[in-house]
Each structure stands twice: as C-alpha cells, then as structure tokens.
Protein backbone atom coordinates (compact mmCIF):
# COMPACT_ATOMS: atom_id res chain seq x y z
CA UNK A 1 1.51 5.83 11.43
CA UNK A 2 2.57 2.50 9.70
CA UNK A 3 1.98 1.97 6.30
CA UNK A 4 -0.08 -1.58 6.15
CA UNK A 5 -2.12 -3.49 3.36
CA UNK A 6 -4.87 -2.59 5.14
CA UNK A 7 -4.52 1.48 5.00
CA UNK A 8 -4.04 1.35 1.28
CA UNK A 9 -6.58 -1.23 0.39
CA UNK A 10 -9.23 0.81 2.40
CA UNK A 11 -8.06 4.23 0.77
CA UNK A 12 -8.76 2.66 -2.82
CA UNK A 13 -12.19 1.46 -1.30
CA UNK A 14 -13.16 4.51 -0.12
CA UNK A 15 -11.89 6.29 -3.68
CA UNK A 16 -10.63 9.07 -1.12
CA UNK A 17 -7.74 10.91 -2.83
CA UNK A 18 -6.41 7.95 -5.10
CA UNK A 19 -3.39 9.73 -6.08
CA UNK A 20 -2.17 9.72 -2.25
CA UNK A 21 -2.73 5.86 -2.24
CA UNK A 22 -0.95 5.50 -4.66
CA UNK A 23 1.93 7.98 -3.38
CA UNK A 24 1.57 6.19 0.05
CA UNK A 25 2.16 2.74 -2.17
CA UNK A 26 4.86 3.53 -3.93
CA UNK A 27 6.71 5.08 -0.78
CA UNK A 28 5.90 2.19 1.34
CA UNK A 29 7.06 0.06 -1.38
CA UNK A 30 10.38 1.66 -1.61
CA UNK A 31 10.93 1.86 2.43
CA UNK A 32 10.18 -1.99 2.29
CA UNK A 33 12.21 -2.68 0.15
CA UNK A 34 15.05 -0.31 1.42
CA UNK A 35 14.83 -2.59 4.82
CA UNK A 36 15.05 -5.82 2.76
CA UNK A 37 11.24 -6.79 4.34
CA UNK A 38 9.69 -9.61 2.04
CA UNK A 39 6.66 -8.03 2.17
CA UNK A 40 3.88 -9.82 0.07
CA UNK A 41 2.44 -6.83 -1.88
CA UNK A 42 0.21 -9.33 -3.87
CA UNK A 43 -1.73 -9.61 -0.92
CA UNK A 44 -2.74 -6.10 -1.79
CA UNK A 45 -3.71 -6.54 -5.30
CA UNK A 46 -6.24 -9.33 -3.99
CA UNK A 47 -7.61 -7.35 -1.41
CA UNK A 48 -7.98 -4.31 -4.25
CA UNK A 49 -9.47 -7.13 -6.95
C-alpha cells in the first residue's frame, strides 16, 4: 500500500498507534526523498493542525 498524506493524517486522527504514524512518516519521508519526489510534507502538518 502507498504511503499518502492522507493515511498518516487519518492515523493521527484516529490516535490509533501514534508511534507507527510516526514510523510510517519518517520511512515515507526517507523513500521520498531517496527518489528525489518534491513531495510537499507541509501539506501534512496542515491537515494534522
């Protein structure tokens, strides 16, 4: 399964196992990064705010 805004945001909503969130954050983070993506991760932080 793809890692999207949308599966993180609605993890921290749901305050279901935070620590994986962030896990599954971090890691998608790094992948993106890894593939040189420009991925807007402050989209995130609003959808989290």
């Amino acid at each position: 399964m793809a890692v999207t805004e949308y599966n993180i945001a609605d993890m921290f909503r749901q305050k279901k196992k935070p620590d994986d969130a962030l896990k599954l954050y971090f890691e998608s983070e790094r992948i993106l990064k890894n593939l040189g993506d420009k991925f807007n991760l402050v989209n995130i932080y609003y959808i989290l705010a």
